[in-house]
Protein backbone atom coordinates (compact mmCIF):
# COMPACT_ATOMS: atom_id res chain seq x y z
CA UNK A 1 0.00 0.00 0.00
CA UNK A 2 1.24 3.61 -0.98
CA UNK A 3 2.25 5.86 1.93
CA UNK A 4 2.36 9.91 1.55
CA UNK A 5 5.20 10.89 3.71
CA UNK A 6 7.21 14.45 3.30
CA UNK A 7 10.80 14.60 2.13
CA UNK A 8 12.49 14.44 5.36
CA UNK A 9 10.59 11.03 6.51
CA UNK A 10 12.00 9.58 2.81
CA UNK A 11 15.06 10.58 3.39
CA UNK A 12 15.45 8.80 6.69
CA UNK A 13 14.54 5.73 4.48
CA UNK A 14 17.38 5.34 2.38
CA UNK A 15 20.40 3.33 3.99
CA UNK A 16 24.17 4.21 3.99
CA UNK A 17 25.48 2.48 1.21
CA UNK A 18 22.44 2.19 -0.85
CA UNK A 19 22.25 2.29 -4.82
CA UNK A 20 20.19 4.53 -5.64
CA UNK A 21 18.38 5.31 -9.09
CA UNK A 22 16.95 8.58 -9.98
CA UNK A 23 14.98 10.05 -13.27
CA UNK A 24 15.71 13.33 -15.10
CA UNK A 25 17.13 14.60 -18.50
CA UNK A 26 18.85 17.87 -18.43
CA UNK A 27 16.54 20.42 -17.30
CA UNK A 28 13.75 18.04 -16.94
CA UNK A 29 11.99 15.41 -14.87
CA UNK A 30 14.14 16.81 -11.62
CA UNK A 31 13.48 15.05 -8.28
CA UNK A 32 14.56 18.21 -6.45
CA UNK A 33 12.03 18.23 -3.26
CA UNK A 34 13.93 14.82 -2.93
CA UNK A 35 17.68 16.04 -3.46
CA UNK A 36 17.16 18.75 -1.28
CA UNK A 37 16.22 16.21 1.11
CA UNK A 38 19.07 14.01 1.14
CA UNK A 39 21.45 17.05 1.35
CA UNK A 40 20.09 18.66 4.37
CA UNK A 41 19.69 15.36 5.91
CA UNK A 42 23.15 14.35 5.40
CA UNK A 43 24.63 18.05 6.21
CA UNK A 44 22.65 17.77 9.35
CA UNK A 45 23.35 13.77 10.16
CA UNK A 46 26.43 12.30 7.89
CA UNK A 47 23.45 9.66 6.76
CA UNK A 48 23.19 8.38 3.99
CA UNK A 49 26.44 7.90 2.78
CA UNK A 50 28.48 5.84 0.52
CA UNK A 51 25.82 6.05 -2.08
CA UNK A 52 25.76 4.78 -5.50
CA UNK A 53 23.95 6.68 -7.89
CA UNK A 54 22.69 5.61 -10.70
CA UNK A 55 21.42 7.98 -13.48
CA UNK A 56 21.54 8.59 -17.23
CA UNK A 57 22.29 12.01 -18.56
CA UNK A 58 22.85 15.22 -16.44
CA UNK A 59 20.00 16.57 -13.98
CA UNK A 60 21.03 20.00 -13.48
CA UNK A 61 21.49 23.87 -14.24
CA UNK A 62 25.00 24.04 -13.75
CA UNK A 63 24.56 25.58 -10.31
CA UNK A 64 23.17 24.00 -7.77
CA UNK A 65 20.10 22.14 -8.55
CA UNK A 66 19.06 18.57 -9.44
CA UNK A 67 21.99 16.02 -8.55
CA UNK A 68 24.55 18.76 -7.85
CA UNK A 69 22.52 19.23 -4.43
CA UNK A 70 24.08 15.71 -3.18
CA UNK A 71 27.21 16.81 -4.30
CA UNK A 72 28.99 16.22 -1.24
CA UNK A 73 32.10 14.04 -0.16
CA UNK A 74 31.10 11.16 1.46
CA UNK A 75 27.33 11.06 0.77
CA UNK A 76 28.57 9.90 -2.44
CA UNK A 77 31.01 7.32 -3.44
CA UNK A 78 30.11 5.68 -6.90
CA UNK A 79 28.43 6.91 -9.97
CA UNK A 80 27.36 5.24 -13.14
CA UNK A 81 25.60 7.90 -15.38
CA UNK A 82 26.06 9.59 -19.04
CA UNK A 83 26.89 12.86 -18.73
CA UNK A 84 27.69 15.22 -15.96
CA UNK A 85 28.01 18.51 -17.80
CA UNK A 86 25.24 20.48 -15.75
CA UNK A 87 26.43 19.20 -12.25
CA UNK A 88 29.38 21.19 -11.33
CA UNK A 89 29.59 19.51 -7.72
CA UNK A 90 29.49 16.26 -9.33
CA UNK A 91 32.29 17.23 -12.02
CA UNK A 92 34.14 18.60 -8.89
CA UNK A 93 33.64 14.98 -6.73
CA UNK A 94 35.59 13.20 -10.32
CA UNK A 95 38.01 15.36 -11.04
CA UNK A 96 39.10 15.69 -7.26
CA UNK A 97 39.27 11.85 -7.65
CA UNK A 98 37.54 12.03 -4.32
CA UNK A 99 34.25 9.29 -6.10
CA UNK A 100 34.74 6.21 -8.65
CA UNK A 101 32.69 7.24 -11.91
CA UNK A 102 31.69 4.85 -14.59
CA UNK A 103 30.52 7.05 -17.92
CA UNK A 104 28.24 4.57 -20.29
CA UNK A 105 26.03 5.50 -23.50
CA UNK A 106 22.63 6.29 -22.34
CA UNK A 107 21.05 3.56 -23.94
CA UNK A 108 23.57 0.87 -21.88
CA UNK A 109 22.05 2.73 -18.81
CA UNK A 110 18.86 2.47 -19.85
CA UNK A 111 19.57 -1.49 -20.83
CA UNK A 112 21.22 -2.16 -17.89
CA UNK A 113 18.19 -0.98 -15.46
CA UNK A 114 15.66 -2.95 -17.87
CA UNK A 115 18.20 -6.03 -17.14
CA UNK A 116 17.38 -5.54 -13.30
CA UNK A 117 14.12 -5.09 -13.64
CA UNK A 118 13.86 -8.17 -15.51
CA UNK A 119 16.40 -10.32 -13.70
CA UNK A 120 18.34 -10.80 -17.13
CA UNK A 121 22.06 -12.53 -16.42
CA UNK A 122 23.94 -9.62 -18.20
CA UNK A 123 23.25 -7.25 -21.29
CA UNK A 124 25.01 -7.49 -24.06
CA UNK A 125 25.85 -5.01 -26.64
CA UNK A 126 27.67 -3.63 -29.37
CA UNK A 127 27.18 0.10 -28.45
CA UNK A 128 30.57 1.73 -27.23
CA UNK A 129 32.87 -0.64 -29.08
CA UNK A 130 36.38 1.39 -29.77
CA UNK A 131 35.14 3.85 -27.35
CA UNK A 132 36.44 4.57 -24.13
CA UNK A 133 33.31 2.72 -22.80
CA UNK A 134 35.91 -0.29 -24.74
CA UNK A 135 37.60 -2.59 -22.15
CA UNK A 136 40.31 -2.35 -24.45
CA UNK A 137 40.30 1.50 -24.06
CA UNK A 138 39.22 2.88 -20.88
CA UNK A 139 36.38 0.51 -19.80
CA UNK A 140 34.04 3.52 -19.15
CA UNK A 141 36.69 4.50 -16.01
CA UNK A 142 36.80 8.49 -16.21
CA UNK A 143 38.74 9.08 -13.13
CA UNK A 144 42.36 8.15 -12.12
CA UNK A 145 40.82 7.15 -8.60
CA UNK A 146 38.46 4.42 -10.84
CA UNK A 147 40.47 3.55 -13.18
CA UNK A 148 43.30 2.82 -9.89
CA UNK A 149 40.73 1.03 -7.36
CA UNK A 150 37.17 0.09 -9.42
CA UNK A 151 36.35 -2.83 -10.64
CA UNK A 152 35.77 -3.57 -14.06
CA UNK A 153 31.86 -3.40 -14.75
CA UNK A 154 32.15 -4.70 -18.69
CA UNK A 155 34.37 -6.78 -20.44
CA UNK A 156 34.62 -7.86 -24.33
CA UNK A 157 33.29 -10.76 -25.34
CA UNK A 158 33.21 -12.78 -28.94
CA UNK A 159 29.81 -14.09 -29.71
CA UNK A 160 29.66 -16.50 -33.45
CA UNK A 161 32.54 -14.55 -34.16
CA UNK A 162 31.53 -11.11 -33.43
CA UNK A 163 33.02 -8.40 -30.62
CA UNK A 164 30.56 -7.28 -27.94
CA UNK A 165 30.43 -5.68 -24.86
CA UNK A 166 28.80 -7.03 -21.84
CA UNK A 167 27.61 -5.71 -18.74
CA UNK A 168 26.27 -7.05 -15.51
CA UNK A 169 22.67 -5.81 -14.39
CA UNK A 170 23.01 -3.62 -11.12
CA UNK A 171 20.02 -4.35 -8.92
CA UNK A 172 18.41 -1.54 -7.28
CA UNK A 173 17.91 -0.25 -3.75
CA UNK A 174 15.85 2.70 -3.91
CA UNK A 175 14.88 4.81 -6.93
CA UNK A 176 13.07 8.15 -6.88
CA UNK A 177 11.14 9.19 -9.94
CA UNK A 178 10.05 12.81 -10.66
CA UNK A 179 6.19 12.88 -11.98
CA UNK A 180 3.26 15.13 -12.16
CA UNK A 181 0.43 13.76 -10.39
CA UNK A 182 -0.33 10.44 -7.86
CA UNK A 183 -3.97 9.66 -7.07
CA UNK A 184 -5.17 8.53 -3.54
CA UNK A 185 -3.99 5.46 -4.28
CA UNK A 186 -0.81 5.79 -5.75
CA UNK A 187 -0.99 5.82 -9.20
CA UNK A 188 1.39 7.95 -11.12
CA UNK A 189 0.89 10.11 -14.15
CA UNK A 190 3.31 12.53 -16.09
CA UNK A 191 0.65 14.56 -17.86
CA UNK A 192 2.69 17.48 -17.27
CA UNK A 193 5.93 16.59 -18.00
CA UNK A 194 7.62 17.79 -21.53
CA UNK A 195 9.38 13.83 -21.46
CA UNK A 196 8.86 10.58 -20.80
CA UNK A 197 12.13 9.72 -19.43
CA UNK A 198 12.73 6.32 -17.75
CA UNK A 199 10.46 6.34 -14.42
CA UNK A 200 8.96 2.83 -15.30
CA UNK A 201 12.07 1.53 -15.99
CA UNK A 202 13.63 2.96 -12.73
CA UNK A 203 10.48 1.49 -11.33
CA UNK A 204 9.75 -1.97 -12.39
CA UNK A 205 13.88 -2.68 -11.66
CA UNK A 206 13.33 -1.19 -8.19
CA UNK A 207 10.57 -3.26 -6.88
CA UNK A 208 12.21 -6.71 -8.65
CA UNK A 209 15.32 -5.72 -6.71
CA UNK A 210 13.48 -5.88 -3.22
CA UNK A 211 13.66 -2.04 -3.58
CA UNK A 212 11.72 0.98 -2.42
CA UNK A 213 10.12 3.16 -4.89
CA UNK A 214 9.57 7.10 -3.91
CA UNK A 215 7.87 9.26 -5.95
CA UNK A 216 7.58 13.24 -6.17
CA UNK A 217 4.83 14.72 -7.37
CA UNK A 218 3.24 17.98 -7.99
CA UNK A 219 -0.70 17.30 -6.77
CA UNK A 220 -2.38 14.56 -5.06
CA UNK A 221 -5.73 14.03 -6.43
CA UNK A 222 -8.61 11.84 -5.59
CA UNK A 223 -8.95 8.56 -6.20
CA UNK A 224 -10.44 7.90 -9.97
CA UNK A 225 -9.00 11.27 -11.39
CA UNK A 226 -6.44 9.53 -13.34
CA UNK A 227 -7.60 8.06 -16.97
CA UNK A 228 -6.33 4.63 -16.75
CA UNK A 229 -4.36 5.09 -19.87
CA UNK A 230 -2.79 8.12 -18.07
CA UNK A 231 -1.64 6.18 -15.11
CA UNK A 232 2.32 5.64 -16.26
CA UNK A 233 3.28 3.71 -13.09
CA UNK A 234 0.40 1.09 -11.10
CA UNK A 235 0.38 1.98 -7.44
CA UNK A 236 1.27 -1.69 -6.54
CA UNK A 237 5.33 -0.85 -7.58
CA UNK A 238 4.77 2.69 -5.36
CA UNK A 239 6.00 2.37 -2.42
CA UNK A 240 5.88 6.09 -1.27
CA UNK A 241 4.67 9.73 -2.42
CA UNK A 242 5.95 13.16 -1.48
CA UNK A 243 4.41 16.01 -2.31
CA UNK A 244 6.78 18.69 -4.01
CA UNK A 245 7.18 22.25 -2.79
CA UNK A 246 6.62 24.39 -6.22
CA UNK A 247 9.67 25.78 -6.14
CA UNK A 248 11.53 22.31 -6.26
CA UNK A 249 8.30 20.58 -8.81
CA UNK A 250 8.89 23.58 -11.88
CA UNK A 251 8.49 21.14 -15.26
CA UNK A 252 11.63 22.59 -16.27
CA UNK A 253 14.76 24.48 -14.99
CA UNK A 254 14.54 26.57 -18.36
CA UNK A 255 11.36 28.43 -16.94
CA UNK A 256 9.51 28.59 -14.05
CA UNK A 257 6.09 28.34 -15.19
CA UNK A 258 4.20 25.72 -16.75
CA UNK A 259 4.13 25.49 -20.85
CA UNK A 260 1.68 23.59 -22.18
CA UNK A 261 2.87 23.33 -25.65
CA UNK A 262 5.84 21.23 -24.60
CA UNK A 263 3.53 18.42 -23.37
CA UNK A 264 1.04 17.97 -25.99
CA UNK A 265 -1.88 19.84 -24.48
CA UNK A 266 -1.83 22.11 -26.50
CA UNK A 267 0.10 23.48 -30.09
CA UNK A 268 1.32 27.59 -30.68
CA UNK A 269 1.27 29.03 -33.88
CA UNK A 270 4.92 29.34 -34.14
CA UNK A 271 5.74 32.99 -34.61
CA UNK A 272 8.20 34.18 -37.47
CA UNK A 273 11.47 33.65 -36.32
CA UNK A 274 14.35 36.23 -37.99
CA UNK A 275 16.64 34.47 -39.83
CA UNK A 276 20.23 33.65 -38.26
CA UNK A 277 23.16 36.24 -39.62
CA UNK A 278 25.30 35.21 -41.66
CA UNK A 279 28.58 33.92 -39.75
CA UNK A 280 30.62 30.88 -39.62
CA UNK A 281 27.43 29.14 -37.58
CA UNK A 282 25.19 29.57 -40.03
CA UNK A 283 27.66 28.40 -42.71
CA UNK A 284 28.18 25.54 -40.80
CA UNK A 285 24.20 25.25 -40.67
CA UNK A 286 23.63 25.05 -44.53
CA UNK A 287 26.20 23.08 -45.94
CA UNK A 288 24.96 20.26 -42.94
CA UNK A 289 21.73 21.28 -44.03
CA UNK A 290 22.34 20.22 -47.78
CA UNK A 291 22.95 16.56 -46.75
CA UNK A 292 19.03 16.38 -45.46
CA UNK A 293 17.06 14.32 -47.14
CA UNK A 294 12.89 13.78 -47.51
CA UNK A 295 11.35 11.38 -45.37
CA UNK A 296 14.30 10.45 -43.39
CA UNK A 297 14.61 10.51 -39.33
CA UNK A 298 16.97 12.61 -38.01
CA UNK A 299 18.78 13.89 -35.13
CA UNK A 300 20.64 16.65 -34.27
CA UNK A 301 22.96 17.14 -31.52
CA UNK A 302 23.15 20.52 -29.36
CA UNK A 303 25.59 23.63 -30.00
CA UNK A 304 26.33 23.70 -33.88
CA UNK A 305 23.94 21.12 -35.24
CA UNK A 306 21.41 23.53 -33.58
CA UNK A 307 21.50 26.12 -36.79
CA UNK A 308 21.32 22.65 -39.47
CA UNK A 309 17.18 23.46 -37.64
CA UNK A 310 17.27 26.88 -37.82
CA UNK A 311 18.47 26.95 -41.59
CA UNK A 312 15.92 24.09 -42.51
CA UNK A 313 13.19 26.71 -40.91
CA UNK A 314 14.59 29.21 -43.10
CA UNK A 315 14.12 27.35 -46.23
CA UNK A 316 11.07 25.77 -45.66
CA UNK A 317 11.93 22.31 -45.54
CA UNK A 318 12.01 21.66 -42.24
CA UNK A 319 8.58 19.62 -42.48
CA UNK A 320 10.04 17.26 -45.08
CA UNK A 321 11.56 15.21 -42.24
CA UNK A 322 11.03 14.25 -38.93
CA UNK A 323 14.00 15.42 -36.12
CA UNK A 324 13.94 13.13 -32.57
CA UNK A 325 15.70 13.91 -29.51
CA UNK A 326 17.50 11.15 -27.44
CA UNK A 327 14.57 12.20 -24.66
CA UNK A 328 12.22 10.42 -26.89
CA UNK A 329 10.33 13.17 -28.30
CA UNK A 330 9.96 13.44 -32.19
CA UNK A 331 8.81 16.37 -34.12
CA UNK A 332 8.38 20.08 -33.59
CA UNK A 333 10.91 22.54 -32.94
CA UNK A 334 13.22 21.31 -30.41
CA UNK A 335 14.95 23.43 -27.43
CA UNK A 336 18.36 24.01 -26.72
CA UNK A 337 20.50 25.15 -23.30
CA UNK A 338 18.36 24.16 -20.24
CA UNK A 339 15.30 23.25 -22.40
CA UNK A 340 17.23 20.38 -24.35
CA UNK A 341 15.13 17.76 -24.89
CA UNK A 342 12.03 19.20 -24.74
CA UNK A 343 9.86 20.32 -27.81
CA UNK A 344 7.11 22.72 -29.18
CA UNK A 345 4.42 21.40 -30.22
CA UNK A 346 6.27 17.44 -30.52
CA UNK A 347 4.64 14.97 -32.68
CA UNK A 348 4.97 11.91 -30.58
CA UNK A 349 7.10 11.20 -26.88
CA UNK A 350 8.42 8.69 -26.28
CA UNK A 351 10.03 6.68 -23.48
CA UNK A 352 13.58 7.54 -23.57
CA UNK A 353 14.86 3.54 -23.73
CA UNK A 354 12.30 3.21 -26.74
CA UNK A 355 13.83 5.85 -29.03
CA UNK A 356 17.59 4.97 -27.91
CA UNK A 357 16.41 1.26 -29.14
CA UNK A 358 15.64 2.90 -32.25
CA UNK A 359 18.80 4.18 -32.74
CA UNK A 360 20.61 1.77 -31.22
CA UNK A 361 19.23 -0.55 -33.74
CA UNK A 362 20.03 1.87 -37.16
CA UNK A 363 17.03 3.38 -37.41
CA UNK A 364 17.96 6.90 -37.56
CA UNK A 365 18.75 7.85 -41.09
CA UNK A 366 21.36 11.04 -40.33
CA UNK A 367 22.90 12.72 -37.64
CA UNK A 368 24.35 16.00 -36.99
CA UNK A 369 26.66 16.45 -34.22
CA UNK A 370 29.02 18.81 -32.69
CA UNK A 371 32.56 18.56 -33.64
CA UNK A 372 35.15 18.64 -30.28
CA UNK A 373 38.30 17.45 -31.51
CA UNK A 374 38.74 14.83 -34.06
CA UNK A 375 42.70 12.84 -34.87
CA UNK A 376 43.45 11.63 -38.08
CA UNK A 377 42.10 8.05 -37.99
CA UNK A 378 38.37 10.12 -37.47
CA UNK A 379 37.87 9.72 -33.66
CA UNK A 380 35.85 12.16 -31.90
CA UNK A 381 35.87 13.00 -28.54
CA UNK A 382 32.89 15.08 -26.96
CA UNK A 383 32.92 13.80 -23.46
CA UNK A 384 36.46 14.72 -21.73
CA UNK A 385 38.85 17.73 -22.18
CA UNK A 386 42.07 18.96 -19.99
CA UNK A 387 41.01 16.04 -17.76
CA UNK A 388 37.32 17.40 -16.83
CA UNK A 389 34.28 14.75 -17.34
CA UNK A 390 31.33 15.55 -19.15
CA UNK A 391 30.07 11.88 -20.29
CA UNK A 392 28.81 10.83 -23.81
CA UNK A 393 25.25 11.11 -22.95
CA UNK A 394 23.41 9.85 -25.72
CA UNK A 395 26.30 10.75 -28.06
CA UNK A 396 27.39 6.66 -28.60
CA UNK A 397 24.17 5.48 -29.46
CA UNK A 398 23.10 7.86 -31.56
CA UNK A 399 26.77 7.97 -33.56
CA UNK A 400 27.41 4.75 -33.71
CA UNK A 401 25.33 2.40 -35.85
CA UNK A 402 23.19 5.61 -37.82
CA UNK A 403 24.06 5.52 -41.40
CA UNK A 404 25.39 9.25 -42.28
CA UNK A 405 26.90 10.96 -39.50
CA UNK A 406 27.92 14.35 -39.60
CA UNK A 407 30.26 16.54 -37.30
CA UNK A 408 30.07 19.86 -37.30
CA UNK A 409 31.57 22.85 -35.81
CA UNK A 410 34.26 25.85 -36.30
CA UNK A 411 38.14 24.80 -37.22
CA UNK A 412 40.17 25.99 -34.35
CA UNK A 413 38.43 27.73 -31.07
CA UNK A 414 39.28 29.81 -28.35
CA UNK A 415 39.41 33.14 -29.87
CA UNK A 416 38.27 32.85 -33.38
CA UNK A 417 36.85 35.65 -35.30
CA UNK A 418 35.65 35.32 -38.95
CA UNK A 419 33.34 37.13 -41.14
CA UNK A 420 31.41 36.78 -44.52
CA UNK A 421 33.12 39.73 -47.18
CA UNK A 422 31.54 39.53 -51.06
CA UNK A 423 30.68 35.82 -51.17
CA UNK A 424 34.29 34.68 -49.26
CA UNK A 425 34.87 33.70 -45.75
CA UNK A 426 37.50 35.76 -43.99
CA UNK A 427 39.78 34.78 -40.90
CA UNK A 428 40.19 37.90 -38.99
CA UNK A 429 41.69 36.40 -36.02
CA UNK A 430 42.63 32.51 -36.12
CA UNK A 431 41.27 30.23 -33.03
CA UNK A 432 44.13 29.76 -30.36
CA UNK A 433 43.21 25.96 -30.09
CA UNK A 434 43.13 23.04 -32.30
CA UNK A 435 40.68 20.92 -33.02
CA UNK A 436 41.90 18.72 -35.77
CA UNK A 437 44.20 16.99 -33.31
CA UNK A 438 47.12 14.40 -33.72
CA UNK A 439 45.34 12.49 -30.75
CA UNK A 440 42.11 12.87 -28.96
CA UNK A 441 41.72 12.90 -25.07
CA UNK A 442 38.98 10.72 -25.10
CA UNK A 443 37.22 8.54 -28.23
CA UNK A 444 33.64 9.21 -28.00
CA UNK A 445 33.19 7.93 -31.66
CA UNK A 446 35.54 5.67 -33.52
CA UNK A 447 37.07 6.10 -36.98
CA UNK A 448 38.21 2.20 -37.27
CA UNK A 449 34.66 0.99 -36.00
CA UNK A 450 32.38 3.63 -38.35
CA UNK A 451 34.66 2.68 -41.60
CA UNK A 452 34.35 -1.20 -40.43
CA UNK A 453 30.46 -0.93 -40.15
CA UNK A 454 30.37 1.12 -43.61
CA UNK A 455 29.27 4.37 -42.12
CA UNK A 456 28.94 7.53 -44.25
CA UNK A 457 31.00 9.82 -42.01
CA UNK A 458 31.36 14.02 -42.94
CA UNK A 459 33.10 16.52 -41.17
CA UNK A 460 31.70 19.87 -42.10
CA UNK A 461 33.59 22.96 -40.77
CA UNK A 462 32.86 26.39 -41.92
CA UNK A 463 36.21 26.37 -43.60
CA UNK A 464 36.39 22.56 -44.95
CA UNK A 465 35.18 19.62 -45.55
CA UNK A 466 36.11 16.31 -45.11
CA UNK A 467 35.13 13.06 -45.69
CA UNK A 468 36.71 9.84 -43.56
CA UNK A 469 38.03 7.18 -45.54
CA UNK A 470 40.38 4.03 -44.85
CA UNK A 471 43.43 6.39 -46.00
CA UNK A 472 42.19 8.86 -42.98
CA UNK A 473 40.47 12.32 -43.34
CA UNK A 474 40.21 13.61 -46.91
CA UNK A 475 39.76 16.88 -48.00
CA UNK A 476 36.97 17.17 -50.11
CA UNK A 477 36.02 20.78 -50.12
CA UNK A 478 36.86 24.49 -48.86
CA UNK A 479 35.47 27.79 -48.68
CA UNK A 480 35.74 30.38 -51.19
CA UNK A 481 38.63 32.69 -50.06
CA UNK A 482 40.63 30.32 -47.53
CA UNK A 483 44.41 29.45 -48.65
CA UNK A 484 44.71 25.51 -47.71
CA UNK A 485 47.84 25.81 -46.54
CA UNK A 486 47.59 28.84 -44.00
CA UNK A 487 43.81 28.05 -43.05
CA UNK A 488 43.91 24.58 -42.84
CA UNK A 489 46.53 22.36 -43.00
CA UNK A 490 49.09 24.83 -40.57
CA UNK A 491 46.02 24.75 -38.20
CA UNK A 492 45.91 20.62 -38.12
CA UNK A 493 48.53 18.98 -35.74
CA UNK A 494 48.35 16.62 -38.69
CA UNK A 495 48.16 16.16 -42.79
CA UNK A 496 44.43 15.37 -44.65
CA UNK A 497 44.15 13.59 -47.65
CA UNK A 498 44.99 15.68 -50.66
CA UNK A 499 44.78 13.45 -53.43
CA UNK A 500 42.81 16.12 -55.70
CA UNK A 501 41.96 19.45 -55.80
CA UNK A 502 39.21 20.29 -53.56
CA UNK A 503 36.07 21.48 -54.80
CA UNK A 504 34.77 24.88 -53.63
CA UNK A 505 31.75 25.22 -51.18
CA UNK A 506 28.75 25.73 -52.77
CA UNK A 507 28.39 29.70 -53.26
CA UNK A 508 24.83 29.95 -52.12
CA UNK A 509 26.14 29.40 -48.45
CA UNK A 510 28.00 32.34 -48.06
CA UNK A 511 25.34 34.40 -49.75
CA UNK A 512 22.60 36.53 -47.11
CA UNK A 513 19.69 35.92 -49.49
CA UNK A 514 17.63 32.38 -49.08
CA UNK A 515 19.97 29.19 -50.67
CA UNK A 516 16.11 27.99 -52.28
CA UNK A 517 17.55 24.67 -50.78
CA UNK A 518 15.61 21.41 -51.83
CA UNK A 519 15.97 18.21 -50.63
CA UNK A 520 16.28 15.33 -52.63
């Protein structure tokens, strides 16, 4: 039978040494009435501690709400996630070596709690192969402290002849799940939440590991005032509810007031939006933009790949294909910053495992991701730089088996200053760091594995373009008034492909009036 108990009385509930499980993406689906409760509890008490946390991406604002509020040393000691970029205590806690951190793809998370759940032996994938998530690599160790004392949480294994990873389910103690509303009986539903993140999941593996399940929620509301088909999560795998003060229930840290149009309830007229000037962002935007095709799924990643949206807006096409966010929404104009993974006026949501299946499985069509540093075999790394953790997030899975990828992003950084003169790009000021890089820190995506598994692979700069081949990166194309020795090949710490002359970019891009781009 569900029990309604405040924040402090759950608190008291979870056990030093517990793994616990908590929902959220980004901005969204934060259990922060129940954070805040740990925190004080342990401040006040030194219990819990020693926790293991379990999570997928980051739940945060880069200050400190969501997980950064049980930031602290000692009431953590173990975390198995997919990003940290929005918890600055958290990035503090790996960096200080002072916690063991695992960083997995999102959808391993995700597999790994349905494994639990399901009392599955082990799960067994092909998802982070020639990553760093690769036994043979870094075997998802981020830390010095992890990589030193941890044990090993997946090995490689050869199954009728092919590699795979496997990992061990991780059964659950206590998981607390962020929704909107719970009924006098303890039925959940997330009417008002902009995802559909991975509650059940976190859920049904809770109460199959002998777990307790805690719940936040917005409103209690009388028995019956559910639909049935609105009830996400049965009261029988409920073990408690807490009702959330508003200030720690918002449905998003982007805002603090409801929207409507994020969840379904309701669709805006989207107003006119002015188009993006022209600069090396928007360059990057259109020539991405030329590789969309009609009919096709696609997703795009956040940062650069953001104006390959803006551009398709622009031109009118952007209702020729479908875009999906690793959240598990899919159509409509996504969000960016805190809002990422939300959506105006989405199509269809989701649950978060069911889309990463999707793309786990080759069903996206394209991709368009941001471009951190890339070596000359075509690895990428998005997830680790000058030693600080961010994670991969849902950067593996949606990389790794999708047929054309595409990175995108400026040529050097730190400093860079560029402008559009009479149809010609111009470098004012060259970028004080390198991109194109003799080594990456970390391989978030692998050259070797992409060209293995036949994968259409671009890099689109606003300068360049290359294509990765079994010879390396090649040089297929540059920007009207760039010198290929000065612009590019003094600013790589090592030599493209050059077995031709490149072709120029396609004029249109560097043009301010419309490209009239068509897709094919």
């Amino acid at each position: 039978m569900t029990k309604f108990i405040s924040a402090k009385e759950a608190t008291a509930l979870i056990k030093d040494g517990a793994t616990v499980a908590a929902s959220g993406f980004c901005g969204f689906a934060s259990c922060d009435e129940l954070f805040g409760g740990i925190r004080e509890h342990f401040d006040e008490t030194g219990h819990p501690k020693n926790l293991t946390i379990i999570k997928g991406v980051s739940i945060g604002d880069f200050g400190e709400r969501g997980v950064s509020k049980i930031g602290r040393e000692g009431l953590i000691s173990k975390l198995i996630c997919a990003h940290v970029g929005l918890e600055p205590s958290i990035v503090k806690l790996i960096t200080e070596n002072k916690i063991m951190a695992y960083m997995l793809p999102l959808g391993t998370i995700i597999d790994i709690i349905n494994a639990a759940g399901s009392k599955k032996p082990c799960v067994i994938t092909k998802v982070g192969l020639g990553t760093f998530a690769d036994p043979l690599n870094e075997g998802s160790k981020v830390n010095e402290f992890t990589k030193n004392n941890g044990e090993d949480i997946v090995e490689r294994i050869e199954i009728n002849g092919e590699e795979c990873l496997l990992y061990k389910p991780i059964p659950v103690d206590v998981c607390l799940l962020r929704v909107t509303y719970a009924d006098e009986d303890g039925n959940l539903s997330l009417s008002r939440e902009a995802i559909s993140a991975d509650q059940l999941e976190l859920a049904i593996a809770t109460r199959n590991s002998g777990g307790i399940v805690i719940a936040q929620v917005e409103q209690i509301v009388a028995k019956g005032s559910i639909r049935p088909r609105d009830i996400r999560i049965h009261h029988f795998m409920v073990d408690y509810v807490v009702k959330a003060n508003p200030e720690n229930h918002m449905q998003s840290f982007d805002c603090d007031y409801y929207r409507p149009e994020l969840t379904g309830e309701i669709k805006i007229p989207l107003a006119s939006i002015p188009p993006m000037p022209l600069d090396n962002r928007k360059v990057c935007g259109r020539r991405a933009a030329m590789e969309l095709r009609k009919h096709t799924l696609i997703n795009l990643g956040i940062g650069m790949p953001e104006s390959v949206a803006a551009v398709a807006g622009e031109e009118g096409v952007s209702e020729e294909f479908t875009l999906s966010i690793e959240s598990g929404v899919l159509g409509g104009v996504p969000l960016g910053g805190l809002g990422l993974g939300g959506t105006v006026n989405p199509e269809a949501i989701y649950n978060m495992g069911d889309i990463l299946a999707v793309y786990d499985g080759g069903g996206l069509d394209m991709t368009v991701l941001g471009l951190g540093e890339i070596d000359e075999k075509g690895n990428v790394n998005v997830s680790q730089f000058g030693g600080r953790v961010t994670g991969p997030g849902g950067f593996i899975d949606i990389s790794q088996n999708t047929k054309n990828v595409i990175f995108t992003g400026t040529f050097t950084a730190g400093g860079l200053c560029e402008k559009i003169e009479a149809g010609k790009l111009v470098i004012a000021q060259e970028g004080k760091a390198k991109k194109f890089k003799k080594n990456v820190e970390q391989i978030t995506f692998s050259g070797e594995y992409a060209l293995k598994t036949n994968q259409n692979v671009l890099v689109i700069t606003e300068r360049a373009v290359f294509k990765l081949t079994e010879k390396g990166l090649k040089l297929i194309e540059i920007a009207p008034g760039i010198d290929i020795q000065r612009d590019i090949i003094d600013q790589m710490e090592f030599l493209p492909i050059i077995d031709e002359e490149p072709a120029l970019m396609d004029p249109r891009i560097f043009r301010n009036e419309l490209m009239n781009l068509t897709l094919k």
